[in-house]
N, C-alpha and C. Protein backbone atom coordinates (compact mmCIF):
# COMPACT_ATOMS: atom_id res chain seq x y z
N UNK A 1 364.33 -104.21 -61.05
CA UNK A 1 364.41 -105.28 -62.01
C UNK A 1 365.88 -105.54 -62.40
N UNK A 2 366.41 -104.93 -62.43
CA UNK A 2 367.92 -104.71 -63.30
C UNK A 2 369.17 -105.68 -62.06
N UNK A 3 368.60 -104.93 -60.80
CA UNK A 3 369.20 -105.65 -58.97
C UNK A 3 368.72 -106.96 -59.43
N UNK A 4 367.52 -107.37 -59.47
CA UNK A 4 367.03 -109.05 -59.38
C UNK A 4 368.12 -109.75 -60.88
N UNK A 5 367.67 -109.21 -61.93
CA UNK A 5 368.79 -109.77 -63.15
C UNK A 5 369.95 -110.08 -62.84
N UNK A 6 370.75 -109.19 -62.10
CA UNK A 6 372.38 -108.63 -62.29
C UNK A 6 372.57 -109.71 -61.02
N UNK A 7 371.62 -110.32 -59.40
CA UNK A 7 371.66 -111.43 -58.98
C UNK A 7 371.20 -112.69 -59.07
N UNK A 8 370.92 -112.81 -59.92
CA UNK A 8 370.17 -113.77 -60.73
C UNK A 8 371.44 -114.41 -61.98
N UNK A 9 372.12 -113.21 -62.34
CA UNK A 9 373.03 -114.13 -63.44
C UNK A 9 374.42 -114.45 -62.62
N UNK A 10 374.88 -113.65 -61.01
CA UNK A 10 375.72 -114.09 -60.31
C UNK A 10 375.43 -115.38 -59.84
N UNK A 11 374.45 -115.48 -59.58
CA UNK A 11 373.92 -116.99 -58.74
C UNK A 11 373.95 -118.55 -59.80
N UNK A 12 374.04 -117.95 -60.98
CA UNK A 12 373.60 -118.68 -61.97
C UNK A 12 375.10 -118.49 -62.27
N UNK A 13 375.82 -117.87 -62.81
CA UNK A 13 377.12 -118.64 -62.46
C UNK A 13 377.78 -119.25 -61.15
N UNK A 14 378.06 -118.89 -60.43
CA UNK A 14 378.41 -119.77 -59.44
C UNK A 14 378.02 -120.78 -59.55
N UNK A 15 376.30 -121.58 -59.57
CA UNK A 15 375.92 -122.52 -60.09
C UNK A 15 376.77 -123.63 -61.45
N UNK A 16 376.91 -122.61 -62.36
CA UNK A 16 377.43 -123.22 -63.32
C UNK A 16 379.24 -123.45 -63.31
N UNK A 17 379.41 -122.88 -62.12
CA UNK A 17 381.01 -123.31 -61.45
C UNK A 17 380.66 -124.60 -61.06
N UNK A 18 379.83 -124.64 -59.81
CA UNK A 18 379.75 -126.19 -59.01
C UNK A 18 379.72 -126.87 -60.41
N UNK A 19 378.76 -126.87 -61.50
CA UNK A 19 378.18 -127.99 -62.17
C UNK A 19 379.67 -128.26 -63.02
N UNK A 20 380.41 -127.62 -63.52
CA UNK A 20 381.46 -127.97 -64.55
C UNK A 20 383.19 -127.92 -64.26
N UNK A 21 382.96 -127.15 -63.10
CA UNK A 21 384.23 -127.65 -62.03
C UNK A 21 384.63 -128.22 -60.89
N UNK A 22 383.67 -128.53 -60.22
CA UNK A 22 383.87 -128.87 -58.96
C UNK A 22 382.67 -130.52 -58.76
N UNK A 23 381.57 -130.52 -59.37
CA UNK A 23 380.73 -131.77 -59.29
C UNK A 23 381.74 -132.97 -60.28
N UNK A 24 381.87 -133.71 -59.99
CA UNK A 24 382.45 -134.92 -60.62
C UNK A 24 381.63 -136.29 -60.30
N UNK A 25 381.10 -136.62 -61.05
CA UNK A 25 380.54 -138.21 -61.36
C UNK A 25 380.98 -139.02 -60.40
N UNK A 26 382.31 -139.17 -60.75
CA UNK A 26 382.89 -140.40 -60.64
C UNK A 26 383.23 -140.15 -58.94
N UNK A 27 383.09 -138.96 -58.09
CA UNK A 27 383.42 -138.68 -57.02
C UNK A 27 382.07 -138.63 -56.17
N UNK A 28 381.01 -137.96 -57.29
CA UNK A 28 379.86 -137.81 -55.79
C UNK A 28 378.55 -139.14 -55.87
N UNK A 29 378.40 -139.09 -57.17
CA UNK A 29 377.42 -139.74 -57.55
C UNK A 29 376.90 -141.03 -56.55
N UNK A 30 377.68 -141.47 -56.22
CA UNK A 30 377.39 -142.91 -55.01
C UNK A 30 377.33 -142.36 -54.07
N UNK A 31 377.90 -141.45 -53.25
CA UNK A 31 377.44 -140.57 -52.27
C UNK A 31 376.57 -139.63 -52.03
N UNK A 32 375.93 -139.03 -53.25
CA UNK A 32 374.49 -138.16 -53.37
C UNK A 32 374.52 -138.22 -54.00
N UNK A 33 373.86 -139.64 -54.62
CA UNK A 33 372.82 -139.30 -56.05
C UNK A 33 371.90 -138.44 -56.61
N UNK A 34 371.51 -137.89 -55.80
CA UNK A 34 370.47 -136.43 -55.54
C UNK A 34 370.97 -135.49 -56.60
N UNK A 35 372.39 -135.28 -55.93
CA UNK A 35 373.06 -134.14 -56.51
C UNK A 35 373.09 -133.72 -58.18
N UNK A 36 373.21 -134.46 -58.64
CA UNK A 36 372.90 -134.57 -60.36
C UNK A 36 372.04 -133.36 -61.32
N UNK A 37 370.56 -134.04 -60.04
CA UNK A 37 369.62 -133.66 -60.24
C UNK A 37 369.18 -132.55 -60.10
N UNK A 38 369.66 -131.90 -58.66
CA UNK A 38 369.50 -131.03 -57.95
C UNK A 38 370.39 -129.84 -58.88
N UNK A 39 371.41 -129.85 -59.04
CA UNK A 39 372.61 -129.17 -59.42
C UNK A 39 371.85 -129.07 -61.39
N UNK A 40 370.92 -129.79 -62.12
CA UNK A 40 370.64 -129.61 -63.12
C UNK A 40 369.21 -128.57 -62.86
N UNK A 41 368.44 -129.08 -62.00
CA UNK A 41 367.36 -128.30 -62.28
C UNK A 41 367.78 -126.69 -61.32
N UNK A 42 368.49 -126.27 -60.83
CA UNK A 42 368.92 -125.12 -59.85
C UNK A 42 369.53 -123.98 -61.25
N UNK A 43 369.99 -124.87 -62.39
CA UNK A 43 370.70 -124.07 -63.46
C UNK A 43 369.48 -123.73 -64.13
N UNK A 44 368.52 -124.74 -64.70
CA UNK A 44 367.23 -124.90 -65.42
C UNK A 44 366.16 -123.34 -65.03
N UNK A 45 366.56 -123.73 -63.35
CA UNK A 45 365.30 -122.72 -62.86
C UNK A 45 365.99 -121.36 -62.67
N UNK A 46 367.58 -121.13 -62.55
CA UNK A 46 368.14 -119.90 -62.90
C UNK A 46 367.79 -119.17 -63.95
N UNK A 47 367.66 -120.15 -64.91
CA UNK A 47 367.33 -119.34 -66.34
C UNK A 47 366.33 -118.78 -66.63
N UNK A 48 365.15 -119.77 -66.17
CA UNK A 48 363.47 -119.59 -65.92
C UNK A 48 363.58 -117.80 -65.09
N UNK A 49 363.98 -117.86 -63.88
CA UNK A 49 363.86 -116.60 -62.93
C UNK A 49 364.65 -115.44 -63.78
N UNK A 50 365.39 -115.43 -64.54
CA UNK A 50 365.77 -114.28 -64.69
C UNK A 50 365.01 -113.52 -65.95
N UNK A 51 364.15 -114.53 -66.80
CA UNK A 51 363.21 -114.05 -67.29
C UNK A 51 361.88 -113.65 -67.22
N UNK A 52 361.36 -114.51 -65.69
CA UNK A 52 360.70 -114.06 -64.76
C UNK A 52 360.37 -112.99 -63.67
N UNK A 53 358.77 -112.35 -63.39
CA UNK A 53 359.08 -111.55 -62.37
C UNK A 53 357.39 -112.27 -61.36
N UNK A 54 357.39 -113.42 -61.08
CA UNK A 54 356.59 -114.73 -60.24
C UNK A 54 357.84 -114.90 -59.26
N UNK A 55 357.46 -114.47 -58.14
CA UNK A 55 357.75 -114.54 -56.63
C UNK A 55 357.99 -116.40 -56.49
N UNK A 56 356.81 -116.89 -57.05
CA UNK A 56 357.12 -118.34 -56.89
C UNK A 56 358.17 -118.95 -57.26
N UNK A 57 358.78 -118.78 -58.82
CA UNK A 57 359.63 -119.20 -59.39
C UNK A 57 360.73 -118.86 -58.49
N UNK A 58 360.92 -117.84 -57.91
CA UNK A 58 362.14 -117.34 -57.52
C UNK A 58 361.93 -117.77 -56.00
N UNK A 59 361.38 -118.44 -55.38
CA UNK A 59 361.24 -119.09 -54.02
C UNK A 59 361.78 -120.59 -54.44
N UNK A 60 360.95 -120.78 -55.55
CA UNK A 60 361.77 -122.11 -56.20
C UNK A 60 363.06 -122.20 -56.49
N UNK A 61 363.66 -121.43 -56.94
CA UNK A 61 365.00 -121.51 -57.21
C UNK A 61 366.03 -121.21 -56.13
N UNK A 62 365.43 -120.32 -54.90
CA UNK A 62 366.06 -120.34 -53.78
C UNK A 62 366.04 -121.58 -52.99
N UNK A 63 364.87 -122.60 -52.73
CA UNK A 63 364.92 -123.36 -52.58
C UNK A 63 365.60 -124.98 -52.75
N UNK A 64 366.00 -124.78 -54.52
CA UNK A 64 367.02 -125.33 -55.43
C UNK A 64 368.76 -125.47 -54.73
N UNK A 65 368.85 -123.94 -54.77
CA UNK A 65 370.40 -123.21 -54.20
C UNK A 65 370.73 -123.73 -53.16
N UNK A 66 369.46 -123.93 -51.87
CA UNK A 66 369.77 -124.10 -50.47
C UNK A 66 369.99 -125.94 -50.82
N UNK A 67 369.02 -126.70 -51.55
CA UNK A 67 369.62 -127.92 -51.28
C UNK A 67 370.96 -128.07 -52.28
N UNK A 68 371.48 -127.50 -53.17
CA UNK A 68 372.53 -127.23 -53.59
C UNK A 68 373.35 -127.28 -52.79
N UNK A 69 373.58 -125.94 -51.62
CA UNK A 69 374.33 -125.52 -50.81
C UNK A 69 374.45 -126.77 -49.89
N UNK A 70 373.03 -127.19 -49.11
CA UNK A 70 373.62 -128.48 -48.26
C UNK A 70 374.02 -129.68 -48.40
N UNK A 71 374.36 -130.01 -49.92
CA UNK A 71 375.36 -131.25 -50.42
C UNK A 71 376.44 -130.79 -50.29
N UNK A 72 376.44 -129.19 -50.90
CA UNK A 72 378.23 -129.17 -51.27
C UNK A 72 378.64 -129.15 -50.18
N UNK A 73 377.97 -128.94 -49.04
CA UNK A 73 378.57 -128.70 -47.57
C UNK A 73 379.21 -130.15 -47.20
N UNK A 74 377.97 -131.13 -46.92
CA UNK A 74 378.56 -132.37 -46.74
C UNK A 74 379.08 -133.28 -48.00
N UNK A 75 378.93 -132.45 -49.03
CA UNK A 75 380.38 -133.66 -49.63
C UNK A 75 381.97 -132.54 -49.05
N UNK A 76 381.52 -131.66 -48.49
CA UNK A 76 383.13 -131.12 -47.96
C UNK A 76 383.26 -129.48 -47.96
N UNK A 77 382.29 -129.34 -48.66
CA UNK A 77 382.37 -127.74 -48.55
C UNK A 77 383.25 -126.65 -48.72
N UNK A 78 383.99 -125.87 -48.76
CA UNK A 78 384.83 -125.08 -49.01
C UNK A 78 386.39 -125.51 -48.44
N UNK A 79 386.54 -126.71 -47.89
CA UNK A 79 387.85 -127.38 -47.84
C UNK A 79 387.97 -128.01 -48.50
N UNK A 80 386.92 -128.72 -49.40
CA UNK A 80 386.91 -129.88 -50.66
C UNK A 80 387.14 -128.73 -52.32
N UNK A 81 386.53 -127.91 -51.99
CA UNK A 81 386.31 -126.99 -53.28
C UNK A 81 387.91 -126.35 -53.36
N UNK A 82 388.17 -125.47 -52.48
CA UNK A 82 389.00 -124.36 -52.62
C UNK A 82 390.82 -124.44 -52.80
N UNK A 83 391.48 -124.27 -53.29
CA UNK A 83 392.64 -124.47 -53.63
C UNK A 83 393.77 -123.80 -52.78
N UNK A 84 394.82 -124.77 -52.47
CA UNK A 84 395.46 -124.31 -51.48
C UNK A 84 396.53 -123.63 -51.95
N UNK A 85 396.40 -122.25 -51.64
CA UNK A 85 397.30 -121.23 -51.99
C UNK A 85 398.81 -121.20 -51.77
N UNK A 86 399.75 -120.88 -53.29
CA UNK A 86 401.28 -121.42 -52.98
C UNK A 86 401.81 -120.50 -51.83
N UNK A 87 402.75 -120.78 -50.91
CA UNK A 87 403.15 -119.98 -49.80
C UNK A 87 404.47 -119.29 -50.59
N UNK A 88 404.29 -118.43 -50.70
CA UNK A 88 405.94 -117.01 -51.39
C UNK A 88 406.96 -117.77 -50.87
N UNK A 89 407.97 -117.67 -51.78
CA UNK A 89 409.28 -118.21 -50.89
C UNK A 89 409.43 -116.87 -50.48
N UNK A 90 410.86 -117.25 -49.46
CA UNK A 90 411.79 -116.52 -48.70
C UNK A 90 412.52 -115.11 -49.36
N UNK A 91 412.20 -113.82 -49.36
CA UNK A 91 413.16 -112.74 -49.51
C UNK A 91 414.32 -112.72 -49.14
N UNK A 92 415.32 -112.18 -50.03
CA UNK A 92 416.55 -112.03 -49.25
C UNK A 92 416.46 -110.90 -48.88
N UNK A 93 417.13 -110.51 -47.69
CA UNK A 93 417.35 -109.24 -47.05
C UNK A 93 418.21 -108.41 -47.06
């Protein structure tokens, strides 16, 4: 029980990364309107499962994640999300 909680509140943040840093309105919304939706009820049913121990709920919410996962892919996926790391300057020798 404690394993299902302790991945259950990782998943559920990450979730709540996409929803408040990385989803933007004004960027996806005309391109997957879906997403809104999808990305609200995936947080909704995080919360539901971790107070839950129904196999269903938690097929549901995996199910949530995966269409989660295949927007963020095609709006760009981890080249759209991830930040490009500053390169060190030069040591002197």
């Amino acid at each position: 029980m404690l394993i299902k909680e302790q991945r259950a509140e990782l998943a559920k943040h990450h979730l709540d990364v996409l929803w408040s840093d990385w989803y933007k309105p004004e960027k996806h919304d005309a391109k997957f309107p879906q997403l809104k939706e999808v990305l609200k009820q995936a947080v909704s049913q995080g919360s539901k499962v971790k107070a839950s121990m129904d196999p269903a709920d938690a097929q549901k919410w995996l199910d949530l994640i995966n269409q989660v996962g295949d927007l963020w892919e095609k709006a760009g996926g981890p080249q759209e999300t991830r930040v490009a790391r500053a390169t060190a300057a030069p040591t002197r020798a």
